[in-house]
PDB file of N, CA and C in Angstrom:
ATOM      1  N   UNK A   1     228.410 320.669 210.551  1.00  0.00           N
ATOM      2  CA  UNK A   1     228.498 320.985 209.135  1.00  0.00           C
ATOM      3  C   UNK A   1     227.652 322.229 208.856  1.00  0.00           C
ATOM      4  N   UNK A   2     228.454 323.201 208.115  1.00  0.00           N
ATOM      5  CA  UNK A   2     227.697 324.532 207.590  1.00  0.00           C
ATOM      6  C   UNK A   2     226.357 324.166 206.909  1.00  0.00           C
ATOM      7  N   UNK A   3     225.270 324.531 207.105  1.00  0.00           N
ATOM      8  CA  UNK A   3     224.068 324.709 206.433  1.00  0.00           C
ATOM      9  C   UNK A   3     223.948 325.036 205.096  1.00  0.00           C
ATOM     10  N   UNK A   4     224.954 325.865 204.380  1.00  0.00           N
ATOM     11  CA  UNK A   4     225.487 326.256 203.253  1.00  0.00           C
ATOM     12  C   UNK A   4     226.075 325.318 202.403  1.00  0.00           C
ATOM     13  N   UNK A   5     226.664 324.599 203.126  1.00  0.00           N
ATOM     14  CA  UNK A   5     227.506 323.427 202.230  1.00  0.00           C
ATOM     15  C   UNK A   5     226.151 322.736 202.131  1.00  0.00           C
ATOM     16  N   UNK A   6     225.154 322.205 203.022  1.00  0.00           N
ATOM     17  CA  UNK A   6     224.965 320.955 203.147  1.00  0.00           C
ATOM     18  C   UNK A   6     223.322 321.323 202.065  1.00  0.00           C
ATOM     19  N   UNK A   7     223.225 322.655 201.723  1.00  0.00           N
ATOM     20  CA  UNK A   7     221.874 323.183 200.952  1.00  0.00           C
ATOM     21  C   UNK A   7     222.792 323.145 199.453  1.00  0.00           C
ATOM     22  N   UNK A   8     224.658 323.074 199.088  1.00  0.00           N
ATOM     23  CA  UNK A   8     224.676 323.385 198.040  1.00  0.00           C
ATOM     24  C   UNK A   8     225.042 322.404 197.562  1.00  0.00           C
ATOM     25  N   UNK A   9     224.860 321.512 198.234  1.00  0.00           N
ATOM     26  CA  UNK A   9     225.524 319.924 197.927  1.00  0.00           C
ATOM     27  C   UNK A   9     224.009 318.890 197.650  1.00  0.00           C
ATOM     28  N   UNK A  10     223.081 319.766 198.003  1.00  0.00           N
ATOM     29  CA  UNK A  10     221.530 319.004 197.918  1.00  0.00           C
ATOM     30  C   UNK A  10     221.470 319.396 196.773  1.00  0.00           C
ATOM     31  N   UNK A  11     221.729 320.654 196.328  1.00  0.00           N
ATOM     32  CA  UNK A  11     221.117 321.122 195.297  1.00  0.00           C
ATOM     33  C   UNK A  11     221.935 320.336 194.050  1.00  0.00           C
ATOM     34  N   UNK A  12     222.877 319.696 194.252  1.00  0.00           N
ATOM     35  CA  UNK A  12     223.614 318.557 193.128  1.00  0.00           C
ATOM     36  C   UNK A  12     223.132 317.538 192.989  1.00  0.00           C
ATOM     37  N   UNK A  13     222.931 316.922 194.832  1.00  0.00           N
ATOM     38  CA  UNK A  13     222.228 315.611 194.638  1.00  0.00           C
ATOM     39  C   UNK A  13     220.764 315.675 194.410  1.00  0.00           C
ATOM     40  N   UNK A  14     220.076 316.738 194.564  1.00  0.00           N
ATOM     41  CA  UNK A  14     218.581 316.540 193.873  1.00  0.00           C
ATOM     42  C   UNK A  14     218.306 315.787 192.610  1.00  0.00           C
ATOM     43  N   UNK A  15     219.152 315.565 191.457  1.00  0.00           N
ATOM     44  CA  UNK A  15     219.162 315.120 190.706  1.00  0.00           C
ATOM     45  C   UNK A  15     218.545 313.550 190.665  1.00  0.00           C
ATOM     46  N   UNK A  16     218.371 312.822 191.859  1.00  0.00           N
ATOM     47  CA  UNK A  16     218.088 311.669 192.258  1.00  0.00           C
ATOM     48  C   UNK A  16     216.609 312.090 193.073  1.00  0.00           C
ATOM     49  N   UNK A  17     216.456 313.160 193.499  1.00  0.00           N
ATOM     50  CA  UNK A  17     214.976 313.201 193.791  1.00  0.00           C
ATOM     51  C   UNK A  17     214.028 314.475 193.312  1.00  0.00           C
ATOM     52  N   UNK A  18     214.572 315.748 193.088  1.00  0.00           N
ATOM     53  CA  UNK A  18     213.527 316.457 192.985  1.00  0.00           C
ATOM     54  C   UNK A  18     214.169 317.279 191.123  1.00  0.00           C
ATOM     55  N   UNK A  19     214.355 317.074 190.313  1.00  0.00           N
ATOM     56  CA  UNK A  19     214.665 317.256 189.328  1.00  0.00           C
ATOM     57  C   UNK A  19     215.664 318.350 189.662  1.00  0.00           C
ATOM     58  N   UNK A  20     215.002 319.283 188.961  1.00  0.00           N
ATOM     59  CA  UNK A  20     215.493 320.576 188.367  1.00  0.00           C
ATOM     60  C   UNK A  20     214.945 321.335 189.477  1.00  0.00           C
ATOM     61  N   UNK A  21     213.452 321.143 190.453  1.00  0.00           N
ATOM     62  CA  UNK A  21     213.012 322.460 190.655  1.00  0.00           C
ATOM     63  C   UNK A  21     213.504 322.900 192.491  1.00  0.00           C
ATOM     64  N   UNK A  22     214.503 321.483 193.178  1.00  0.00           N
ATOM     65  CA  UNK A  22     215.284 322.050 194.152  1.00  0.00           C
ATOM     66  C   UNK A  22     215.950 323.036 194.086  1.00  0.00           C
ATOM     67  N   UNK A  23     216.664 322.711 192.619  1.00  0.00           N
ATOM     68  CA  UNK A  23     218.114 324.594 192.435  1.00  0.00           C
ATOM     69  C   UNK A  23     217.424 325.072 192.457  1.00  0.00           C
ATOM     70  N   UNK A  24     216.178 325.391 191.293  1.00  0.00           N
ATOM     71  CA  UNK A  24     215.368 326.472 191.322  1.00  0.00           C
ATOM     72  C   UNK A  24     215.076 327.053 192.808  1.00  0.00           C
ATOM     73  N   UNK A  25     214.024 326.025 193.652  1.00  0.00           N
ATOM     74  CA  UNK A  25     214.175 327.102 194.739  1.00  0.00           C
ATOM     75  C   UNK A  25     215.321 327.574 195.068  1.00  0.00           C
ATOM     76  N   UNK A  26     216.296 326.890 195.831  1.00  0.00           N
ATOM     77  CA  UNK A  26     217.320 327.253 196.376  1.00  0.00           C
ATOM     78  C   UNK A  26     217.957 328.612 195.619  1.00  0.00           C
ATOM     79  N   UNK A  27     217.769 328.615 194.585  1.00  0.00           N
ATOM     80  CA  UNK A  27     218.731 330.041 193.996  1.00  0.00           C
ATOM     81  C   UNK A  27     217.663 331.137 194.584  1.00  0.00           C
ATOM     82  N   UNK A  28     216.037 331.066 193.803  1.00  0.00           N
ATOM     83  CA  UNK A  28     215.229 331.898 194.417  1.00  0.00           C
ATOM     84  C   UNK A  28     215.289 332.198 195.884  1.00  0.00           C
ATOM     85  N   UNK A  29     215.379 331.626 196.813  1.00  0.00           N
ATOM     86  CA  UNK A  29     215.038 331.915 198.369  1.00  0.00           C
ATOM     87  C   UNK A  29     216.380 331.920 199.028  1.00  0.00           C
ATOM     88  N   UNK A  30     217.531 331.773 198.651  1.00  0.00           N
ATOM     89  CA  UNK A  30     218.945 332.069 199.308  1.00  0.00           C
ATOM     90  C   UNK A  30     219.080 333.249 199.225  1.00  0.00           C
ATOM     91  N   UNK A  31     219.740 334.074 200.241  1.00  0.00           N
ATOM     92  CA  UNK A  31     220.553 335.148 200.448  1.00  0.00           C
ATOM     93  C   UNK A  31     222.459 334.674 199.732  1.00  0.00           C
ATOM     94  N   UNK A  32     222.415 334.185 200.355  1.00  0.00           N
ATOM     95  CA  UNK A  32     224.035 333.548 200.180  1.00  0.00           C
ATOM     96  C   UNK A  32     224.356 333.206 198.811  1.00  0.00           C
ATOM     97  N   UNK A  33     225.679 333.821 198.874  1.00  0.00           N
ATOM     98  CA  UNK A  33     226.295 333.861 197.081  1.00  0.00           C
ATOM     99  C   UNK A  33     226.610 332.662 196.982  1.00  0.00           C
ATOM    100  N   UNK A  34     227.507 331.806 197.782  1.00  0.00           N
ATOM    101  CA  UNK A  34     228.321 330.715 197.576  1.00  0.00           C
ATOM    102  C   UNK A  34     227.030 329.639 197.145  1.00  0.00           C
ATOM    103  N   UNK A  35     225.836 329.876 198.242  1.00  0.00           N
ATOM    104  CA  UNK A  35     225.084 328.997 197.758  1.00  0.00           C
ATOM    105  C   UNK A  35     224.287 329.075 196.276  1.00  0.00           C
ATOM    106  N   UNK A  36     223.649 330.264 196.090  1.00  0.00           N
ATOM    107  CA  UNK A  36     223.602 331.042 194.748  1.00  0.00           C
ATOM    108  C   UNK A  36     223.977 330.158 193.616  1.00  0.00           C
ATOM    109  N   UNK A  37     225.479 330.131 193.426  1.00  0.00           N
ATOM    110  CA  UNK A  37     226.363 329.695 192.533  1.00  0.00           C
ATOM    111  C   UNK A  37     226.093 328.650 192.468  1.00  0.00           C
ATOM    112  N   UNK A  38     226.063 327.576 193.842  1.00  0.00           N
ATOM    113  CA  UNK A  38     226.010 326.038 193.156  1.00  0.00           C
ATOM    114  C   UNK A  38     224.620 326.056 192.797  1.00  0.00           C
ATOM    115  N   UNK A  39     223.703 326.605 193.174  1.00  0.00           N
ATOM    116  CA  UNK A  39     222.354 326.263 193.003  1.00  0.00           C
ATOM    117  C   UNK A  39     221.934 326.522 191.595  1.00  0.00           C
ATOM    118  N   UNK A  40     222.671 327.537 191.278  1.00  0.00           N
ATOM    119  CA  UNK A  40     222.753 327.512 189.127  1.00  0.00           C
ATOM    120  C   UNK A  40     223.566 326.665 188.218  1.00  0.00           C
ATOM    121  N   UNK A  41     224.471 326.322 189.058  1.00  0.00           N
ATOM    122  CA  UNK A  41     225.516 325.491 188.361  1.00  0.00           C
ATOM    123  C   UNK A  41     224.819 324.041 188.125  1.00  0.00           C
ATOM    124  N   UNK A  42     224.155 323.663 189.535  1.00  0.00           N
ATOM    125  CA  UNK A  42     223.054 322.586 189.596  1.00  0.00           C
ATOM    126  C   UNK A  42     221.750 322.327 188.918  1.00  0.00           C
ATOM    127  N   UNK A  43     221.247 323.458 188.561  1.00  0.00           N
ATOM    128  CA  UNK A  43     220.494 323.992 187.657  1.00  0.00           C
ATOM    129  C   UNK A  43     220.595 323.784 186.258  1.00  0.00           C
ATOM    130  N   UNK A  44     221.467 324.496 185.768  1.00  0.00           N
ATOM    131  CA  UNK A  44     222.506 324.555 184.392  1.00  0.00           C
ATOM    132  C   UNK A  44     222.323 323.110 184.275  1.00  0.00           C
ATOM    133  N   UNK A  45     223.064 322.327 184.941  1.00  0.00           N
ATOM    134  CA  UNK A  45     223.363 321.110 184.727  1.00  0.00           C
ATOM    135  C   UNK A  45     222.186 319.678 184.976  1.00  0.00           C
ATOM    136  N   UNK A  46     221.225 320.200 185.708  1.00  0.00           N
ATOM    137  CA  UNK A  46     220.079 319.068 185.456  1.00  0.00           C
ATOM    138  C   UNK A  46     219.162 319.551 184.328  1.00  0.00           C
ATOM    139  N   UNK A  47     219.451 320.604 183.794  1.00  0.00           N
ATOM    140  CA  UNK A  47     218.189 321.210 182.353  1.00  0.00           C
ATOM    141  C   UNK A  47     219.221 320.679 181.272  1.00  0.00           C
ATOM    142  N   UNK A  48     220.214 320.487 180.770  1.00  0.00           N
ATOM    143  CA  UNK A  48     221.663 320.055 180.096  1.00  0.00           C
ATOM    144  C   UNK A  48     220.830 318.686 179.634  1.00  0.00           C
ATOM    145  N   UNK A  49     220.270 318.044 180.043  1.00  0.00           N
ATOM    146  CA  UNK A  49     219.722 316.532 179.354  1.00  0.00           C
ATOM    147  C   UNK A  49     218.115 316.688 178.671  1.00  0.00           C
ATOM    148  N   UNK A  50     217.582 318.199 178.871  1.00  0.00           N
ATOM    149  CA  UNK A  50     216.697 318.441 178.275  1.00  0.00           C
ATOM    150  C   UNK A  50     216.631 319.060 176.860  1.00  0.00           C
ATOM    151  N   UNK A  51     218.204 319.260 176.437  1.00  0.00           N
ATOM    152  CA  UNK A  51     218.402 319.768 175.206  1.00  0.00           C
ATOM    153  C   UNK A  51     218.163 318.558 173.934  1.00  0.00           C
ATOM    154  N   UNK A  52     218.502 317.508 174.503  1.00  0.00           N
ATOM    155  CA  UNK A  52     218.510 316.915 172.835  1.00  0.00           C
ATOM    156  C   UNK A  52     217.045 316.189 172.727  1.00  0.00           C
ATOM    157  N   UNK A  53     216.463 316.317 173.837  1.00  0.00           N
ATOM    158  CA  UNK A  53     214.537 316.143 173.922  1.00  0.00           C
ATOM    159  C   UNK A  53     213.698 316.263 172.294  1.00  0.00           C
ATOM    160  N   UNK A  54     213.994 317.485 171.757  1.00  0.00           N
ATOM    161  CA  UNK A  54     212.942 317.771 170.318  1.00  0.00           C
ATOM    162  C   UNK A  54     213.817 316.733 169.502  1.00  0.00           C
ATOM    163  N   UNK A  55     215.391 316.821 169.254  1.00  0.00           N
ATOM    164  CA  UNK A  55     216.366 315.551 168.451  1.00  0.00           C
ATOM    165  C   UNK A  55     215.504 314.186 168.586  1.00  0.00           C
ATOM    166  N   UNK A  56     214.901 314.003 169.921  1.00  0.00           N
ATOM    167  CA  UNK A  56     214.593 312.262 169.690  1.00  0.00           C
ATOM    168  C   UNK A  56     213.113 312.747 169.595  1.00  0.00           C
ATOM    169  N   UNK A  57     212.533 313.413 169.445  1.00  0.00           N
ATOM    170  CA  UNK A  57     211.045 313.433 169.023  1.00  0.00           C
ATOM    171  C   UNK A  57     211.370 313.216 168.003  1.00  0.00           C
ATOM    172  N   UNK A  58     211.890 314.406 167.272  1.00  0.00           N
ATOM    173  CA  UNK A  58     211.858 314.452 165.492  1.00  0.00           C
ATOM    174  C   UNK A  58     212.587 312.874 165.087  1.00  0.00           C
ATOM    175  N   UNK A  59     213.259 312.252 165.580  1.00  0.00           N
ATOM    176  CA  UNK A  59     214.275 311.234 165.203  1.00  0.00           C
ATOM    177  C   UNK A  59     212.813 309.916 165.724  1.00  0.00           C
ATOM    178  N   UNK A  60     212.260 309.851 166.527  1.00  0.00           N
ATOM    179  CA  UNK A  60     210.815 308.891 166.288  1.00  0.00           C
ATOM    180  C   UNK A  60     210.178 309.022 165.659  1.00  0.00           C
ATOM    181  N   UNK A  61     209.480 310.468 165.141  1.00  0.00           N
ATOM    182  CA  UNK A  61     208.873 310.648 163.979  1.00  0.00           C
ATOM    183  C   UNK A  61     208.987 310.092 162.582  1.00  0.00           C
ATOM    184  N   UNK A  62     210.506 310.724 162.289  1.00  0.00           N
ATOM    185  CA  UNK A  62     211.184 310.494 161.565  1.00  0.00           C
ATOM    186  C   UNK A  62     211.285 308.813 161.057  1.00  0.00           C
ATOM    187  N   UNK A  63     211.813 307.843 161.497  1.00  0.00           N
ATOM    188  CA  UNK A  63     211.955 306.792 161.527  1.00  0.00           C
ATOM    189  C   UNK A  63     210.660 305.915 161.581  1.00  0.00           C
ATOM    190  N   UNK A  64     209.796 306.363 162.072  1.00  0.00           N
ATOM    191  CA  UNK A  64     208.592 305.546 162.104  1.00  0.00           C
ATOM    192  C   UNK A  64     207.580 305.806 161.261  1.00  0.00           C
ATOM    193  N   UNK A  65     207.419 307.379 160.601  1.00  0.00           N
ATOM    194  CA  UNK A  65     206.641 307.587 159.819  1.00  0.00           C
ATOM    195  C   UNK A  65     207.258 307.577 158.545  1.00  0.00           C
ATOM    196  N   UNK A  66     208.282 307.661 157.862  1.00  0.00           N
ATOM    197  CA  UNK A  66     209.437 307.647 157.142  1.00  0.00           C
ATOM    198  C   UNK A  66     209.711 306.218 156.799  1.00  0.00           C
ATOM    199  N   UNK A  67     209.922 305.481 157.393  1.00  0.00           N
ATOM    200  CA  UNK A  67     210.344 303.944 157.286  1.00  0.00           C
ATOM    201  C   UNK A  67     210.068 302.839 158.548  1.00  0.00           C
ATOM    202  N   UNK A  68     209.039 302.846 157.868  1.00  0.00           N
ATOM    203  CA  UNK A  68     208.401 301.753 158.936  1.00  0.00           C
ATOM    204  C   UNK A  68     208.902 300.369 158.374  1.00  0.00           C
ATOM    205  N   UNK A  69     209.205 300.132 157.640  1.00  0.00           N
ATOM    206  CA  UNK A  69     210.112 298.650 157.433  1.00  0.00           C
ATOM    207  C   UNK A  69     211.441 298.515 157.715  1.00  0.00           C
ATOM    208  N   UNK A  70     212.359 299.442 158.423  1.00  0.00           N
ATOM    209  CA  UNK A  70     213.571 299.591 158.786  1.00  0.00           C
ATOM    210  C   UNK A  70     213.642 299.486 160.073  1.00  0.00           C
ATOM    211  N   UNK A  71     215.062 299.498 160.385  1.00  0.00           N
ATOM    212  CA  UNK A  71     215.142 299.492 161.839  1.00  0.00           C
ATOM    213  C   UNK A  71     215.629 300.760 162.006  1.00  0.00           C
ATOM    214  N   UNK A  72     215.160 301.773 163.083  1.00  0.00           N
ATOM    215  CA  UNK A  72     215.000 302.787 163.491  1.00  0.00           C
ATOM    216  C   UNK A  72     216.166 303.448 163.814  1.00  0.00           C
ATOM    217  N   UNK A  73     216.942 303.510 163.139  1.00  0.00           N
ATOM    218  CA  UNK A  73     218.711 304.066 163.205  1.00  0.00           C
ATOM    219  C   UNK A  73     218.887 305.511 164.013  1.00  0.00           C
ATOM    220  N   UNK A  74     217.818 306.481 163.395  1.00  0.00           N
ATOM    221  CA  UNK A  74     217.912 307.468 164.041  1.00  0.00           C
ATOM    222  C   UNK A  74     217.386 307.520 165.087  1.00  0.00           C
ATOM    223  N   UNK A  75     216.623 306.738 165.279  1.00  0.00           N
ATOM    224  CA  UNK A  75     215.924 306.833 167.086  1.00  0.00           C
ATOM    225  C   UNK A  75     217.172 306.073 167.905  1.00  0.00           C
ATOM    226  N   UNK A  76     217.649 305.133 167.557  1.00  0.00           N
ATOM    227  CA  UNK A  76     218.091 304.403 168.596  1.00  0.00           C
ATOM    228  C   UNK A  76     219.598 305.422 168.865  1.00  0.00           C
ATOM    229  N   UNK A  77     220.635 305.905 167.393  1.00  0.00           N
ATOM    230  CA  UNK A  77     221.364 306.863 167.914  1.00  0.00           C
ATOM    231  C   UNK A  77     220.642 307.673 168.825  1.00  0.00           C
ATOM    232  N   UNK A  78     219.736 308.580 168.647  1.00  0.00           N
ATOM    233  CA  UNK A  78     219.453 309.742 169.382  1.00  0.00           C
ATOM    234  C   UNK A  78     218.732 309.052 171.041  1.00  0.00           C
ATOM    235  N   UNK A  79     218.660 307.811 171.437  1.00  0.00           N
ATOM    236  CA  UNK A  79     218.682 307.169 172.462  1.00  0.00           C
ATOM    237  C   UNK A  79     220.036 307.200 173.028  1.00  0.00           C
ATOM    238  N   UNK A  80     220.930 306.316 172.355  1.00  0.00           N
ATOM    239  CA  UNK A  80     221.770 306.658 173.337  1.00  0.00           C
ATOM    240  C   UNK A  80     222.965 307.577 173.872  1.00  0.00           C
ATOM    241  N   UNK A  81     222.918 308.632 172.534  1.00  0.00           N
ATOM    242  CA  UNK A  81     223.520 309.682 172.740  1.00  0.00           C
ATOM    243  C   UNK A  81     222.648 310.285 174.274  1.00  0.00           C
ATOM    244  N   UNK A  82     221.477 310.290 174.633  1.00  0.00           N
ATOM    245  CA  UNK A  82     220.644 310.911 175.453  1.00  0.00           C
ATOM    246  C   UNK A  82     221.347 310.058 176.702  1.00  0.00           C
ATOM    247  N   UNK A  83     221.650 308.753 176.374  1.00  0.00           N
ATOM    248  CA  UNK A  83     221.465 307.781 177.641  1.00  0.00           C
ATOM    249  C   UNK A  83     223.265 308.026 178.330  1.00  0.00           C
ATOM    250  N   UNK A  84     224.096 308.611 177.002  1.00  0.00           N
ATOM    251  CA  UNK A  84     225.569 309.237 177.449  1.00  0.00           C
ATOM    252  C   UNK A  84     225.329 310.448 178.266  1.00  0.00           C
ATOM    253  N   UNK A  85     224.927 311.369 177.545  1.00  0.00           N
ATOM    254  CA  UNK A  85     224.532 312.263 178.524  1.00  0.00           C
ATOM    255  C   UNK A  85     223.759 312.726 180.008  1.00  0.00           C
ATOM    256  N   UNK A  86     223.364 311.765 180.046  1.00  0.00           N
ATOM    257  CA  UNK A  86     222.204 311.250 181.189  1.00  0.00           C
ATOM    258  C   UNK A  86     223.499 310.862 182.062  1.00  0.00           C
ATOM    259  N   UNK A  87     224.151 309.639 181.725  1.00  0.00           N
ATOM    260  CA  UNK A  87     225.081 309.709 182.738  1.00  0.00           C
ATOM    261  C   UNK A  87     226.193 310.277 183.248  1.00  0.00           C
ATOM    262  N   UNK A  88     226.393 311.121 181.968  1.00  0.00           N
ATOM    263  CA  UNK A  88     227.614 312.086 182.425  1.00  0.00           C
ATOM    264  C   UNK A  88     226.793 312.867 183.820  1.00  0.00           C
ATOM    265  N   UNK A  89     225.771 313.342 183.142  1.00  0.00           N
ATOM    266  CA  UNK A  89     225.952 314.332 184.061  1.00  0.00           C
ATOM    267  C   UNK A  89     225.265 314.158 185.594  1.00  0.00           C
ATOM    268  N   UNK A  90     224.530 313.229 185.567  1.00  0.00           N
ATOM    269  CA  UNK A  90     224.794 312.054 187.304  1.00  0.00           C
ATOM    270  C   UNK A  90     226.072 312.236 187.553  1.00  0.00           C
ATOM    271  N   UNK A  91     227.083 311.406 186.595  1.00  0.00           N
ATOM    272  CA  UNK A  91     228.118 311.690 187.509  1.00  0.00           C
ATOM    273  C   UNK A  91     228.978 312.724 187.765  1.00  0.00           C
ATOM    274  N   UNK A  92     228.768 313.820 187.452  1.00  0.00           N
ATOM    275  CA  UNK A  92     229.387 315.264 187.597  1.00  0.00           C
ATOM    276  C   UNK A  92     228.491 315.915 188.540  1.00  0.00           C
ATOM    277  N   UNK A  93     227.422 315.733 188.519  1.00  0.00           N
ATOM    278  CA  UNK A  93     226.752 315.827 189.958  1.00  0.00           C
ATOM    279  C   UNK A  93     226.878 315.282 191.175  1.00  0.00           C
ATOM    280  N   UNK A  94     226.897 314.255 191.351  1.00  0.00           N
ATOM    281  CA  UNK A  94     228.003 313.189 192.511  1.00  0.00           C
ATOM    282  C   UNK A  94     229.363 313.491 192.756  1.00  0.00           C
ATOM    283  N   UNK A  95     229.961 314.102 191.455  1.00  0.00           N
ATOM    284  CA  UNK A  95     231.505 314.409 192.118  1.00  0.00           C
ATOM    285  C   UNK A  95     230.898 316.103 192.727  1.00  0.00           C
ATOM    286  N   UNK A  96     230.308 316.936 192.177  1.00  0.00           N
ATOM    287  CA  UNK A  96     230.214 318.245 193.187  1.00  0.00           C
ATOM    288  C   UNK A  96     229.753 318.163 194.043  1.00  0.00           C
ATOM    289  N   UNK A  97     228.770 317.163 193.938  1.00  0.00           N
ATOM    290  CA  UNK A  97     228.325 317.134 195.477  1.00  0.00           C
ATOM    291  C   UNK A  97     229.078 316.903 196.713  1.00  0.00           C
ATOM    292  N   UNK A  98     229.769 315.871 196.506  1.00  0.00           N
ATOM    293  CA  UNK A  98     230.948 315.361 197.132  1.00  0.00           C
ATOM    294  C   UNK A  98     231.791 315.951 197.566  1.00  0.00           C
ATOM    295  N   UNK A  99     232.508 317.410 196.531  1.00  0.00           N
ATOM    296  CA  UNK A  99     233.431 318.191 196.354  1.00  0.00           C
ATOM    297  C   UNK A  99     232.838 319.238 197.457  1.00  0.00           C
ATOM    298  N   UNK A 100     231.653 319.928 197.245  1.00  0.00           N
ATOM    299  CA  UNK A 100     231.318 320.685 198.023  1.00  0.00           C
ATOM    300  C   UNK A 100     231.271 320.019 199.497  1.00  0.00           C
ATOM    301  N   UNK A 101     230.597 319.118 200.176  1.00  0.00           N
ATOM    302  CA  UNK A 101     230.682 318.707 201.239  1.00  0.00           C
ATOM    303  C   UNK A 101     231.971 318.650 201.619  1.00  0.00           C
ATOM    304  N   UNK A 102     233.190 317.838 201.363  1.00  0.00           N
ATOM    305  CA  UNK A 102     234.057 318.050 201.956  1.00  0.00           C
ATOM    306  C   UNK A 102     235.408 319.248 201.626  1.00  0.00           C
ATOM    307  N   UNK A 103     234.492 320.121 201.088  1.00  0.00           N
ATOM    308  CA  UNK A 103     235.251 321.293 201.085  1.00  0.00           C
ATOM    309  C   UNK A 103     235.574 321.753 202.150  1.00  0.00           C
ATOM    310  N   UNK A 104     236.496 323.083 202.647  1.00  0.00           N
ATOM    311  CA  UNK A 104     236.570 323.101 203.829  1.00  0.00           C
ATOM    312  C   UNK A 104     236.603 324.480 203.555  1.00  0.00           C
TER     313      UNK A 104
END
């Protein structure tokens, strides 16, 4: 197995061990375009669940300092909208990973 596949297919499944900062290296210290590409695409896509991060701060704030005798509507939406996204994109990482390895 090419070394190339098997560094651009890590850089998907890192997502299960080293966050975000495997692509990072890998884009930094590759020569190779093909690898390049997945290593941003992998990138792109494990920082993608860090966007709605300030949404559930402000949405705990919100709800707890705001109405502390309620039940917390906006926290728990902005939970599991986070907890959809969380798994999308596991599993769109598992299918490239996949995709790339048995690419040919």
């Amino acid at each position: 197995m090419e070394t190339r596949k098997v560094l651009s297919s890590l850089c998907y499944f890192s997502i299960f061990f080293a966050g975000f900062i495997f692509p990072l290296i890998v884009y930094i210290a590759t020569g190779d375009e093909v690898t390049k590409r997945h290593a941003k695409k992998s990138l792109i896509s494990h920082l993608i669940p860090l966007i709605p991060t300030p949404l559930i701060v402000f949405a705990i704030y919100n709800d707890f300092a705001n109405l502390p005798d309620r039940v917390p509507a906006f926290t728990i939406i902005s939970m599991v909208v986070l907890m959809i996204i969380w798994i999308v994109v596991v599993i769109w990482n598992i299918i490239k990973g996949v995709k790339v390895l048995v690419a040919e």
